[in-house]
PDB file of N, CA and C in Angstrom:
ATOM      1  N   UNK A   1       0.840  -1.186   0.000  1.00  0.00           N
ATOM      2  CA  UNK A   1       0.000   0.000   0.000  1.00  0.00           C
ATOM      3  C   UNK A   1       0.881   1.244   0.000  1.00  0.00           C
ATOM      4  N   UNK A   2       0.817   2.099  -1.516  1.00  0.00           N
ATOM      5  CA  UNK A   2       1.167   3.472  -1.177  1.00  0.00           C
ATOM      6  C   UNK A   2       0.912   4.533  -0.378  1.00  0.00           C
ATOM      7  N   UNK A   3       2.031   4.746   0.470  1.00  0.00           N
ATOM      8  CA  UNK A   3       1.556   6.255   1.441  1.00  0.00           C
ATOM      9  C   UNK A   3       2.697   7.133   1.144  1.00  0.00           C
ATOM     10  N   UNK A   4       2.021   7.833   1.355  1.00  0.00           N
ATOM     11  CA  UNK A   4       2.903   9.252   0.559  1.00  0.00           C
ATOM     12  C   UNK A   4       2.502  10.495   2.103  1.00  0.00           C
ATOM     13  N   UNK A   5       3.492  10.801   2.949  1.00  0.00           N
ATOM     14  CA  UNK A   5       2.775  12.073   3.867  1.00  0.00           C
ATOM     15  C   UNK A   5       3.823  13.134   3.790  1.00  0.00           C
ATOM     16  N   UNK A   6       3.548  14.455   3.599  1.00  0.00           N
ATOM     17  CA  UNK A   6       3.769  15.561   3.223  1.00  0.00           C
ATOM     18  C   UNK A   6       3.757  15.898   4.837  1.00  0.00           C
ATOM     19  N   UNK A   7       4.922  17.184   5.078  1.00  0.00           N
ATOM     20  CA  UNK A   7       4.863  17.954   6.066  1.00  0.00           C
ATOM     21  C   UNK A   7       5.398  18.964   5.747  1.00  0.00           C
ATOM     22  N   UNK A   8       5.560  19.621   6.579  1.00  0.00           N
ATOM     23  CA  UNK A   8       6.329  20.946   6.952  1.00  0.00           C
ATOM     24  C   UNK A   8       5.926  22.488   6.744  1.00  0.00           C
ATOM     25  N   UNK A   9       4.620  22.009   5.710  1.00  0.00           N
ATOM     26  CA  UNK A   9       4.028  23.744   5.578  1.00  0.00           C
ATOM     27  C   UNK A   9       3.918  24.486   7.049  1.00  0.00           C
ATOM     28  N   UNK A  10       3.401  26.029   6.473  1.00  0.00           N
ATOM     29  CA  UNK A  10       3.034  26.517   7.519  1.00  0.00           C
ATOM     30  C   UNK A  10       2.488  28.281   6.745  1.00  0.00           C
ATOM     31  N   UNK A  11       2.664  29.028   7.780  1.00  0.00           N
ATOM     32  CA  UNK A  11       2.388  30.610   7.628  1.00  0.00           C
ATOM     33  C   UNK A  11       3.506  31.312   7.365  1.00  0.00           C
ATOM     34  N   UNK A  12       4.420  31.984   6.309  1.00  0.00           N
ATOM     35  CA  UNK A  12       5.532  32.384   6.041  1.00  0.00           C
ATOM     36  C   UNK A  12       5.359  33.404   5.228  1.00  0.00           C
ATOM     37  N   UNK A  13       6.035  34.386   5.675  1.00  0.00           N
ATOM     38  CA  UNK A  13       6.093  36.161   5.364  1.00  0.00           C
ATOM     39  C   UNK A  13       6.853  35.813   3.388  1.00  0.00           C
ATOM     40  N   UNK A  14       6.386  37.011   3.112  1.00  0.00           N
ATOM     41  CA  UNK A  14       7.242  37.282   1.322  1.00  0.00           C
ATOM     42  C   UNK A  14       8.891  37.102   1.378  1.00  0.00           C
ATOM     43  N   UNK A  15       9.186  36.225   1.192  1.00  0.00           N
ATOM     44  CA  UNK A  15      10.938  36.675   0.995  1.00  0.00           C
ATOM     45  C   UNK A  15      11.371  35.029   1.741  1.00  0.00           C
ATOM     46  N   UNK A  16      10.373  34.246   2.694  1.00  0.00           N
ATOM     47  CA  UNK A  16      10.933  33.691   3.611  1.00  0.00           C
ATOM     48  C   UNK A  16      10.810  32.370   3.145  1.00  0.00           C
ATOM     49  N   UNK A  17      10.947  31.210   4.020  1.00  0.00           N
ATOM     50  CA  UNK A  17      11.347  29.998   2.974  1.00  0.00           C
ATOM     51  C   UNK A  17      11.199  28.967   3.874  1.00  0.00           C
ATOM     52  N   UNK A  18      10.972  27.620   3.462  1.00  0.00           N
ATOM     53  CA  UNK A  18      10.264  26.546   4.249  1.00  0.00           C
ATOM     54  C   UNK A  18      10.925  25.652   3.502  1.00  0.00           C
ATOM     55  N   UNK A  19      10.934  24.073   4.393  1.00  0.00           N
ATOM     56  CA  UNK A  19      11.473  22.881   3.585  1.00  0.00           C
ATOM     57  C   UNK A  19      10.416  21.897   3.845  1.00  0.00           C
ATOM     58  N   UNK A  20       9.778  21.349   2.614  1.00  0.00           N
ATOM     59  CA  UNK A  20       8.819  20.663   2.383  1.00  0.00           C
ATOM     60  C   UNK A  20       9.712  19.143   2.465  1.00  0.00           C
ATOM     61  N   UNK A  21       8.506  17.717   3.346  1.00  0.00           N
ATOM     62  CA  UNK A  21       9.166  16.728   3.315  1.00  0.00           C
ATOM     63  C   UNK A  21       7.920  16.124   2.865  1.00  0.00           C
ATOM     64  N   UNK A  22       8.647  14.738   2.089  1.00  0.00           N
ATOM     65  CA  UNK A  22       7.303  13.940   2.299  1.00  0.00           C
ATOM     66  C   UNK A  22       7.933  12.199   2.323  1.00  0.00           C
ATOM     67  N   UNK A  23       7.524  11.598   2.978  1.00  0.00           N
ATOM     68  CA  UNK A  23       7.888  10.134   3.443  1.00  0.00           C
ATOM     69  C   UNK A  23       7.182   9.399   2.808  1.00  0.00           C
ATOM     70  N   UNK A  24       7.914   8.470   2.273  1.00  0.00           N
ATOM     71  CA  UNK A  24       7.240   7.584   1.020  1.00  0.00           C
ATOM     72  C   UNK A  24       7.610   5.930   1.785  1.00  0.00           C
ATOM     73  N   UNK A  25       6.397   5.576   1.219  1.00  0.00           N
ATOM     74  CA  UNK A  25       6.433   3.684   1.959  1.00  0.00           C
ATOM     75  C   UNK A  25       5.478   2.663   0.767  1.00  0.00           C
ATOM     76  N   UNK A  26       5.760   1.338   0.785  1.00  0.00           N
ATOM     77  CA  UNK A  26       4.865   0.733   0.089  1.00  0.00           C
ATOM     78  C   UNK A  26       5.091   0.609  -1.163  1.00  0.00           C
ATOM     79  N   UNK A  27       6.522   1.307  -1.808  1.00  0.00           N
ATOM     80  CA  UNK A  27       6.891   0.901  -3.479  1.00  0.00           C
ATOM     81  C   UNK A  27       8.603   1.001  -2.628  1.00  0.00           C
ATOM     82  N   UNK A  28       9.119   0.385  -4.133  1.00  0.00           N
ATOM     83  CA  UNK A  28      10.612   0.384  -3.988  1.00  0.00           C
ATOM     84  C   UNK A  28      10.718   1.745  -4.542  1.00  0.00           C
ATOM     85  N   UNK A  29      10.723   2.859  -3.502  1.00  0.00           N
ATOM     86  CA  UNK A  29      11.785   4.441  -3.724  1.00  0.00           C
ATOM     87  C   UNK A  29      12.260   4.360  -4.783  1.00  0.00           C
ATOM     88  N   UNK A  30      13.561   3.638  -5.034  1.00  0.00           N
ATOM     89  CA  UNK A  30      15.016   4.016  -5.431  1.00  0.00           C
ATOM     90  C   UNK A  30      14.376   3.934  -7.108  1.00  0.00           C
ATOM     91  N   UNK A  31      13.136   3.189  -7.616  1.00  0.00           N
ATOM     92  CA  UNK A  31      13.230   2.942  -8.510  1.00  0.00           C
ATOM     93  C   UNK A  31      12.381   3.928  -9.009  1.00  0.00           C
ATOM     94  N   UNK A  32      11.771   4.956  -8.983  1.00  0.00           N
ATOM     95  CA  UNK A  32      10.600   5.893  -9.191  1.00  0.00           C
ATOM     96  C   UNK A  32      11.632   7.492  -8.893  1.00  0.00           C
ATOM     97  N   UNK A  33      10.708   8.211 -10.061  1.00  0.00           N
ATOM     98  CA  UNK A  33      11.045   9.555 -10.275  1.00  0.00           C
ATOM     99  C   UNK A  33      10.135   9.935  -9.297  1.00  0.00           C
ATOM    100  N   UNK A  34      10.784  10.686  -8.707  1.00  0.00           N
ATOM    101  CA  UNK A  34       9.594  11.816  -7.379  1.00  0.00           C
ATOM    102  C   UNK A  34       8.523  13.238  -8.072  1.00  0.00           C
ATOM    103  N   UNK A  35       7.732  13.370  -7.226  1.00  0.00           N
ATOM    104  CA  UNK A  35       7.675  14.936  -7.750  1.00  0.00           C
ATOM    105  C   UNK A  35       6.647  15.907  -6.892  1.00  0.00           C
ATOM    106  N   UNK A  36       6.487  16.644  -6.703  1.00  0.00           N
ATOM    107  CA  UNK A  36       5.989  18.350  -5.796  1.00  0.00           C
ATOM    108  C   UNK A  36       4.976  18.408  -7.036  1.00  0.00           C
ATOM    109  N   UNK A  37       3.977  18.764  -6.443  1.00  0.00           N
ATOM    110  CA  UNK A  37       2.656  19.414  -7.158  1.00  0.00           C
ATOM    111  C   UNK A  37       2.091  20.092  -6.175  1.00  0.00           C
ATOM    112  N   UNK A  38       1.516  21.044  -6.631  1.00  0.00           N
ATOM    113  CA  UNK A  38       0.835  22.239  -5.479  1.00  0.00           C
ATOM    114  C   UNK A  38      -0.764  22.266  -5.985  1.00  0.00           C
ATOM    115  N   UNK A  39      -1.450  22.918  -5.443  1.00  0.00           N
ATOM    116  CA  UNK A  39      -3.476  22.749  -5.917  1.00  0.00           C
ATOM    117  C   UNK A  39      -3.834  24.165  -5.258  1.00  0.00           C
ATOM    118  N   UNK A  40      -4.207  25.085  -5.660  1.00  0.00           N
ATOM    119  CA  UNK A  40      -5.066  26.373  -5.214  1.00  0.00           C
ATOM    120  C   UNK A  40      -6.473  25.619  -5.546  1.00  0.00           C
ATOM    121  N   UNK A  41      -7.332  25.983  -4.186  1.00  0.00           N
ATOM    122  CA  UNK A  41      -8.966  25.941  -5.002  1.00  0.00           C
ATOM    123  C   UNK A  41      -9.720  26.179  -6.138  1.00  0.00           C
ATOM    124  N   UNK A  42     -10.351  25.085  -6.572  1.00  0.00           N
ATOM    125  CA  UNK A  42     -10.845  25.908  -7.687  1.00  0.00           C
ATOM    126  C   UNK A  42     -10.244  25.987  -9.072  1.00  0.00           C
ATOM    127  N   UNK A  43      -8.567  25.183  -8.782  1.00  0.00           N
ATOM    128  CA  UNK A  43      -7.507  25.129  -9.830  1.00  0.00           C
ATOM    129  C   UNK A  43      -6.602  23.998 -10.072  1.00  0.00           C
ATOM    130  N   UNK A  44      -6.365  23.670 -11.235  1.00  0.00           N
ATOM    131  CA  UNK A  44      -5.978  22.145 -11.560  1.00  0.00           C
ATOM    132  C   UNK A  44      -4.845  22.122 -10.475  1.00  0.00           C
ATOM    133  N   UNK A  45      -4.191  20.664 -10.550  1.00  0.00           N
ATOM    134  CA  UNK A  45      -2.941  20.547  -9.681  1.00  0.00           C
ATOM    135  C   UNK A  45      -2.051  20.964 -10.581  1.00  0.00           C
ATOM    136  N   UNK A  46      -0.975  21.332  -9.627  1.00  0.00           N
ATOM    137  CA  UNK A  46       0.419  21.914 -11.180  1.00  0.00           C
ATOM    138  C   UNK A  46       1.815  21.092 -10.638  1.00  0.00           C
ATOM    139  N   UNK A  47       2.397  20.765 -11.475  1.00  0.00           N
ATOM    140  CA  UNK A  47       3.513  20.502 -11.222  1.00  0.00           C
ATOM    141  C   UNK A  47       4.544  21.299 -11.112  1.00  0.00           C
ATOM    142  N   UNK A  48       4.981  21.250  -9.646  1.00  0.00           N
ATOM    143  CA  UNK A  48       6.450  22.368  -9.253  1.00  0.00           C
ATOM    144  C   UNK A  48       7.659  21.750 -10.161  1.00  0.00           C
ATOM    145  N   UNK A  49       7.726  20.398  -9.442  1.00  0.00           N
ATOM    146  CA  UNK A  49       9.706  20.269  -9.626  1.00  0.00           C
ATOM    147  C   UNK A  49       9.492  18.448  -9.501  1.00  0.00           C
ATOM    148  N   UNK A  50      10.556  17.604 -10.330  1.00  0.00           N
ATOM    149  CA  UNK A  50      10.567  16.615 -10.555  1.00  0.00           C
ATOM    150  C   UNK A  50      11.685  15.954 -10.200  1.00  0.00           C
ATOM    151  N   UNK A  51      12.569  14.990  -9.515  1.00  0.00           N
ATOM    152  CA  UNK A  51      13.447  14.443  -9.353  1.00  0.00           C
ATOM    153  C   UNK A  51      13.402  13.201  -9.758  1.00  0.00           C
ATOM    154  N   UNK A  52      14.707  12.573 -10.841  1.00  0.00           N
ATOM    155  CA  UNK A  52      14.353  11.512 -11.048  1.00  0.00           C
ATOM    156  C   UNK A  52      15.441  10.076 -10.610  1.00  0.00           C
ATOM    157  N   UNK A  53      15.369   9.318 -10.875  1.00  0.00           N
ATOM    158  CA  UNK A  53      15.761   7.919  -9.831  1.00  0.00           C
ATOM    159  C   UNK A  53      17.165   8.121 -10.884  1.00  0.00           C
ATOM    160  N   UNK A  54      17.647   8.271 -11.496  1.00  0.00           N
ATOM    161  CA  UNK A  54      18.739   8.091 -12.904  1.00  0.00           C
ATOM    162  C   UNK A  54      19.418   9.524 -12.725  1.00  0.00           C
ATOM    163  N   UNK A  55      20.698   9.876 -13.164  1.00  0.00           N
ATOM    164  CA  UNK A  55      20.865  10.941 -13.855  1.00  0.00           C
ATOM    165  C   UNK A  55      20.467  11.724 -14.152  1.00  0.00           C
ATOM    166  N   UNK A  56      19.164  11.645 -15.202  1.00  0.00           N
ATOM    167  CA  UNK A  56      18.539  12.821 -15.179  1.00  0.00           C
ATOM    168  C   UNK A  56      18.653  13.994 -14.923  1.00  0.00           C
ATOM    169  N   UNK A  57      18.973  15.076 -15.329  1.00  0.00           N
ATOM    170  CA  UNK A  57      18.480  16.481 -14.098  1.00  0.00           C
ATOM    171  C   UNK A  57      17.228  16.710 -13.751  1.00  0.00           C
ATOM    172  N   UNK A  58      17.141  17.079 -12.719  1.00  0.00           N
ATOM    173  CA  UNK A  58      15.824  17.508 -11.951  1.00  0.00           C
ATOM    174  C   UNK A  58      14.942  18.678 -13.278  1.00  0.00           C
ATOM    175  N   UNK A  59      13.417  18.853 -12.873  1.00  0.00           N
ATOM    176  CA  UNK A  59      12.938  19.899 -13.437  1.00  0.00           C
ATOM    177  C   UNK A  59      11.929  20.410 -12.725  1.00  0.00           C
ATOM    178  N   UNK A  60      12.377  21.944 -13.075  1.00  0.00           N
ATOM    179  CA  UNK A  60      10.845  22.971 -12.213  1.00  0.00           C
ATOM    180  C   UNK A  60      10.234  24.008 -13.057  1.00  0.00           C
ATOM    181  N   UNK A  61       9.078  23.765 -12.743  1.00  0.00           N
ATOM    182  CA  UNK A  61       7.962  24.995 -13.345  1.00  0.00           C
ATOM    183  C   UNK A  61       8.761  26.128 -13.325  1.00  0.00           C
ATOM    184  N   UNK A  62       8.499  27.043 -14.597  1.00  0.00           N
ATOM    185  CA  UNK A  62       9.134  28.424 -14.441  1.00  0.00           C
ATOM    186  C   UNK A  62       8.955  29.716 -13.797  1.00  0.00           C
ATOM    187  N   UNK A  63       7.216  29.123 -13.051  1.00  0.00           N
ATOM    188  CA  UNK A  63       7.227  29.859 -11.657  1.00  0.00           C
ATOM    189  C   UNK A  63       8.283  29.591 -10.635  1.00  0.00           C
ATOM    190  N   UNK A  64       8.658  28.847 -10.463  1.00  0.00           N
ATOM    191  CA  UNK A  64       9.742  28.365  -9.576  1.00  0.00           C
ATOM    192  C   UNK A  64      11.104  27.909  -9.337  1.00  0.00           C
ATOM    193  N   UNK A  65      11.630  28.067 -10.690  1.00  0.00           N
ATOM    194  CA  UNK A  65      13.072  27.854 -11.111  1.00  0.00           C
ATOM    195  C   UNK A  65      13.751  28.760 -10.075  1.00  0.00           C
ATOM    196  N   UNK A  66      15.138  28.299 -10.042  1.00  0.00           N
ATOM    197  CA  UNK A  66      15.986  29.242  -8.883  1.00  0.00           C
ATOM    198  C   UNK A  66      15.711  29.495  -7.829  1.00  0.00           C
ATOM    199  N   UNK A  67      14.198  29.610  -7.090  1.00  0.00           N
ATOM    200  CA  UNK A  67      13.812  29.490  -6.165  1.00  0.00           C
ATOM    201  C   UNK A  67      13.562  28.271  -5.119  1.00  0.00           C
ATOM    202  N   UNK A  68      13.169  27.342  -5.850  1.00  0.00           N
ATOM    203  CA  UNK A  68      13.126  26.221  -5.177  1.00  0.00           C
ATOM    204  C   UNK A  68      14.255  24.831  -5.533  1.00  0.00           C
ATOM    205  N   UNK A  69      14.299  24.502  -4.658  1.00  0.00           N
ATOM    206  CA  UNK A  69      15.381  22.982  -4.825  1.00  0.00           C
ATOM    207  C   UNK A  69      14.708  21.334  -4.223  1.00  0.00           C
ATOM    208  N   UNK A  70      14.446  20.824  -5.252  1.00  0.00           N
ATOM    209  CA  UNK A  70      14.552  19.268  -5.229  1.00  0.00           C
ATOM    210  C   UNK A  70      15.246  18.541  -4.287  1.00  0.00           C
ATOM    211  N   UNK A  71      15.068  17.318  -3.614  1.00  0.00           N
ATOM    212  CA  UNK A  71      16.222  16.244  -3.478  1.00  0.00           C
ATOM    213  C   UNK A  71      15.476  15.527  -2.746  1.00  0.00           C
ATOM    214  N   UNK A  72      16.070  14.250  -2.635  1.00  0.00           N
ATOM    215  CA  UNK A  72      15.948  13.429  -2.281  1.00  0.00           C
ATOM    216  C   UNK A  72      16.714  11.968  -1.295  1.00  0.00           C
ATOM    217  N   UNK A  73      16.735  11.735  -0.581  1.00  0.00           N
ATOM    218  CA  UNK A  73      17.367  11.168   0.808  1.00  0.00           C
ATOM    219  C   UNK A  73      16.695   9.263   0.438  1.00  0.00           C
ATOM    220  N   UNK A  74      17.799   8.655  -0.349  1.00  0.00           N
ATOM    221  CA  UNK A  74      16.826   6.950  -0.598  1.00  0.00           C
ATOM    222  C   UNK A  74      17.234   6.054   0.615  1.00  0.00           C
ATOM    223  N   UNK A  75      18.092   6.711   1.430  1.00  0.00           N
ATOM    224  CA  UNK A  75      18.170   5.971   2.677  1.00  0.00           C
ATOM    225  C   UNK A  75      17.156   6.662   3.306  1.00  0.00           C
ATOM    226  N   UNK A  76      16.443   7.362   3.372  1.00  0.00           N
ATOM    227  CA  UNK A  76      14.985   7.873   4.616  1.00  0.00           C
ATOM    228  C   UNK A  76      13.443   7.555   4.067  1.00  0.00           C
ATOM    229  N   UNK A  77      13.674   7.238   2.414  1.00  0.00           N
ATOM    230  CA  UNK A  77      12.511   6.671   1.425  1.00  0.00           C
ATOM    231  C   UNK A  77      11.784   8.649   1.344  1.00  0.00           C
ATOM    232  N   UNK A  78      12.875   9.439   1.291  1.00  0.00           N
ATOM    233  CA  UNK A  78      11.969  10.932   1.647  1.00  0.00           C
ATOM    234  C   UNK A  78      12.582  11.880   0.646  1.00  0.00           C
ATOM    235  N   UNK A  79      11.865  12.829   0.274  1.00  0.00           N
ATOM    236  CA  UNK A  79      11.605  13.644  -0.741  1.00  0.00           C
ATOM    237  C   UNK A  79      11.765  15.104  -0.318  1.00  0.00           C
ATOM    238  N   UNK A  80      12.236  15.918  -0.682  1.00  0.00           N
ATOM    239  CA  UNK A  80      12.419  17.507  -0.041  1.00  0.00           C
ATOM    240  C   UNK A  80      11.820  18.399  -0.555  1.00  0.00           C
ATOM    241  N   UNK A  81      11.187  19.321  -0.705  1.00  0.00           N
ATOM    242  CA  UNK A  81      11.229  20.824  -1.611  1.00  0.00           C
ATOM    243  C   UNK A  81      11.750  22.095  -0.906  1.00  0.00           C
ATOM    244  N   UNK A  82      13.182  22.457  -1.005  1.00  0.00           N
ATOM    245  CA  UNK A  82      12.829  23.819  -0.136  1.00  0.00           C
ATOM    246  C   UNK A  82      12.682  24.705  -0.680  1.00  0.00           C
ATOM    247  N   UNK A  83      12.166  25.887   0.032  1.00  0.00           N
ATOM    248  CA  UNK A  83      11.368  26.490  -1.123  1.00  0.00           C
ATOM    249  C   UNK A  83      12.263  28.212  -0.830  1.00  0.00           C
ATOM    250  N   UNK A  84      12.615  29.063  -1.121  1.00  0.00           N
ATOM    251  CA  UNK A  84      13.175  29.759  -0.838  1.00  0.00           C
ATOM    252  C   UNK A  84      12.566  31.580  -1.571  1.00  0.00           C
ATOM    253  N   UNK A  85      12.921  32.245  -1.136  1.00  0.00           N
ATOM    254  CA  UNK A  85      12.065  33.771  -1.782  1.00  0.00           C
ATOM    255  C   UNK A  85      10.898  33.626  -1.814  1.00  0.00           C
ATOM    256  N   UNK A  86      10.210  33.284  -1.268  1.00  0.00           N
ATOM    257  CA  UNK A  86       8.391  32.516  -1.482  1.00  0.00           C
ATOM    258  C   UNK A  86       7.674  34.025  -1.202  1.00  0.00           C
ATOM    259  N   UNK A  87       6.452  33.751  -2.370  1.00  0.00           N
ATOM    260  CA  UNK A  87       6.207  34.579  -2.820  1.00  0.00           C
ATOM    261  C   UNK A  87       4.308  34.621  -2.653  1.00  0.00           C
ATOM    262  N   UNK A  88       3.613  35.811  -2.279  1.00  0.00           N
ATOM    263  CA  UNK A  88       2.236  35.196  -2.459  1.00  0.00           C
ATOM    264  C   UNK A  88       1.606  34.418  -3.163  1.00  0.00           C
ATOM    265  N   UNK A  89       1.839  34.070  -4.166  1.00  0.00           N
ATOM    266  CA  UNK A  89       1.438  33.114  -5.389  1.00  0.00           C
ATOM    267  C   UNK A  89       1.927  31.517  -5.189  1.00  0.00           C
ATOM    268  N   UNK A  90       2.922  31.445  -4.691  1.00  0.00           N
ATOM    269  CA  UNK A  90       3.484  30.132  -4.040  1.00  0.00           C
ATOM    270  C   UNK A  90       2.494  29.391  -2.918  1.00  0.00           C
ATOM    271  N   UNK A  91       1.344  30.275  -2.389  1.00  0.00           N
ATOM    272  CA  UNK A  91       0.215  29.875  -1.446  1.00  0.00           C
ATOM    273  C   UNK A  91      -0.272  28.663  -1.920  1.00  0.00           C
ATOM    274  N   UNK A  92      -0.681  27.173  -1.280  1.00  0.00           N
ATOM    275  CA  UNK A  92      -1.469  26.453  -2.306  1.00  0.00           C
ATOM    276  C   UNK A  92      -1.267  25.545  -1.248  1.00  0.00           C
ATOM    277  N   UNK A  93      -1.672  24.209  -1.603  1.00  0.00           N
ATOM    278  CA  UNK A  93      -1.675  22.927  -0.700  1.00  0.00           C
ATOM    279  C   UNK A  93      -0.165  22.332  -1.430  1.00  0.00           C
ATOM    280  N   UNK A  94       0.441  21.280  -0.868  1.00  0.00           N
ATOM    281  CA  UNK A  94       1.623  21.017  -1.829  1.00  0.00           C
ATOM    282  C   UNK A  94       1.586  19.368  -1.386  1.00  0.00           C
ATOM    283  N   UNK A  95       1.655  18.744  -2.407  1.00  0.00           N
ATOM    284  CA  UNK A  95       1.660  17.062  -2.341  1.00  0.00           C
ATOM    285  C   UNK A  95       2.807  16.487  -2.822  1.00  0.00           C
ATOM    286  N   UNK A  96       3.258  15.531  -2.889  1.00  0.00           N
ATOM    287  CA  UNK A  96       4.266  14.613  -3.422  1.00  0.00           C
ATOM    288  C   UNK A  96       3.778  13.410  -3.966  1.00  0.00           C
ATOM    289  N   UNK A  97       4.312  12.937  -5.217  1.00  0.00           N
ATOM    290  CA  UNK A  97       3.693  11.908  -6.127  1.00  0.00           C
ATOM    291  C   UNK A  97       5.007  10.768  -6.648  1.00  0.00           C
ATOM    292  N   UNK A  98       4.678   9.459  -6.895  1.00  0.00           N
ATOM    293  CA  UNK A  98       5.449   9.103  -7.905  1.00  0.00           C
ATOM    294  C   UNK A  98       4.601   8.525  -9.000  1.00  0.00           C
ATOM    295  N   UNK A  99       3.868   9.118  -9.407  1.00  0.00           N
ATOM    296  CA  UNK A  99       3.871   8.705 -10.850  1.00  0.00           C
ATOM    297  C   UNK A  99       2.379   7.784 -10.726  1.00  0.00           C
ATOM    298  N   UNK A 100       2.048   7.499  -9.932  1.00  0.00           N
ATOM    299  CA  UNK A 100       0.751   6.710  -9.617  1.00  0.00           C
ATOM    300  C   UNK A 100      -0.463   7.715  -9.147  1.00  0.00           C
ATOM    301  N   UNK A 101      -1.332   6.478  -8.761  1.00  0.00           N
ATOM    302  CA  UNK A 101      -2.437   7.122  -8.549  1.00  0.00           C
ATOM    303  C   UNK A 101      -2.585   7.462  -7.216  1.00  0.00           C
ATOM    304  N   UNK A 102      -2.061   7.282  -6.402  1.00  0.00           N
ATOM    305  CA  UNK A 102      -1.798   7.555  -4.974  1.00  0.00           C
ATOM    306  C   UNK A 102      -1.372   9.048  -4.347  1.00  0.00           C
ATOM    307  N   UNK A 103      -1.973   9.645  -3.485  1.00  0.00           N
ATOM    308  CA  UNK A 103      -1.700  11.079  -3.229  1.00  0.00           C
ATOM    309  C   UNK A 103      -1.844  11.067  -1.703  1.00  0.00           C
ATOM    310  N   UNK A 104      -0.994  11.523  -1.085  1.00  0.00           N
ATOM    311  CA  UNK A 104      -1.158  12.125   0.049  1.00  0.00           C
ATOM    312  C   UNK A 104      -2.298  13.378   0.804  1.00  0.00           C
ATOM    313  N   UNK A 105      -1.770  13.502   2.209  1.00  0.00           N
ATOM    314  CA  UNK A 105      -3.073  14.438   2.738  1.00  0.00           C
ATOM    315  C   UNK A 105      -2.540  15.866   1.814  1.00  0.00           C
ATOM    316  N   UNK A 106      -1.405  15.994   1.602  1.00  0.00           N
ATOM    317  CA  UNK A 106      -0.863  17.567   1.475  1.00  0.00           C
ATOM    318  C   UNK A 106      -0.462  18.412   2.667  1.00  0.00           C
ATOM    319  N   UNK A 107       0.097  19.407   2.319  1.00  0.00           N
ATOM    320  CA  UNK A 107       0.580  20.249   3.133  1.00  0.00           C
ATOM    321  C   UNK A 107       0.638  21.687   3.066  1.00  0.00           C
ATOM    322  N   UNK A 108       0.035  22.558   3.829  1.00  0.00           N
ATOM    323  CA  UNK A 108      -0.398  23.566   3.358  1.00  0.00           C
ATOM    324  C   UNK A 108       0.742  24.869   3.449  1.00  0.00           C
ATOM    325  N   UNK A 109       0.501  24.921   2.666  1.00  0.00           N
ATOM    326  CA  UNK A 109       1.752  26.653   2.778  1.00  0.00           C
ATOM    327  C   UNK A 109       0.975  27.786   2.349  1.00  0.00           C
ATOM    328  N   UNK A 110       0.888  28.916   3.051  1.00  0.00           N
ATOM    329  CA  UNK A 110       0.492  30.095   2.714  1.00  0.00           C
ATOM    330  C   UNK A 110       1.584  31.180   2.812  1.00  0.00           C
ATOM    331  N   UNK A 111       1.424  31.941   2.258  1.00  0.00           N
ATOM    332  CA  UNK A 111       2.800  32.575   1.975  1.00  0.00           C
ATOM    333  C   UNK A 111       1.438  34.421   2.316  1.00  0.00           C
ATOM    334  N   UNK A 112       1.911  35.107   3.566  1.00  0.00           N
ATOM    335  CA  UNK A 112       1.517  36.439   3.508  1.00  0.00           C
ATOM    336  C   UNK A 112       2.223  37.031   4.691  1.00  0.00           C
ATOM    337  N   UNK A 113       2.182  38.395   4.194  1.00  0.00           N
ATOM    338  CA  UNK A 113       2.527  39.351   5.402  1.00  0.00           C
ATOM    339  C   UNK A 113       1.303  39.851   6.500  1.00  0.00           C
TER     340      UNK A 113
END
């Protein structure tokens, strides 16, 4: 059984910055590309940033390039986003996926002064 749990949001001023986790169980990790998706109400899910199991380079939405960073820990089965310069628009719920149909509770970040 896939579980996927997201933490670390919270309430964070313009400029300031948070590190998103999410703990993955129930597939073999090492073999699956990760990835950050965020959901405003009312609005499709979007994909932030992608990490993948290979070489690969990572990829992020061009809302979020330079600002945010990927990674991933396959000894903890856990996933990172930190998110850095966060910006009102960065507000949203934020989930972690691999590629299935399985989704976590999310984690909420609001970003205001």
């Amino acid at each position: 059984q896939v579980q996927l749990v997201e933490s670390g949001g919270g309430l964070v001023q313009p400029g300031g910055s948070l590190r998103l986790s999410c703990a993955a169980s129930g597939f073999t990790f090492t073999r699956y590309a990760l990835s950050w998706y965020r959901q405003v109400p009312g609005k499709e899910r979007e994909l932030v940033a992608t990490i993948y199991n290979t070489y690969m380079p990572t990829r992020y939405a061009p809302s979020v390039k330079g600002r945010f960073t990927i990674s991933r820990d396959n000894a903890k089965n856990t996933v990172y986003l930190q998110m850095n310069s966060l910006k009102p628009e960065d507000t949203a719920v934020y989930y972690c996926n691999n590629g299935g149909g399985d989704w976590g509770q999310g984690t909420q970040v609001t970003v205001s002064s």
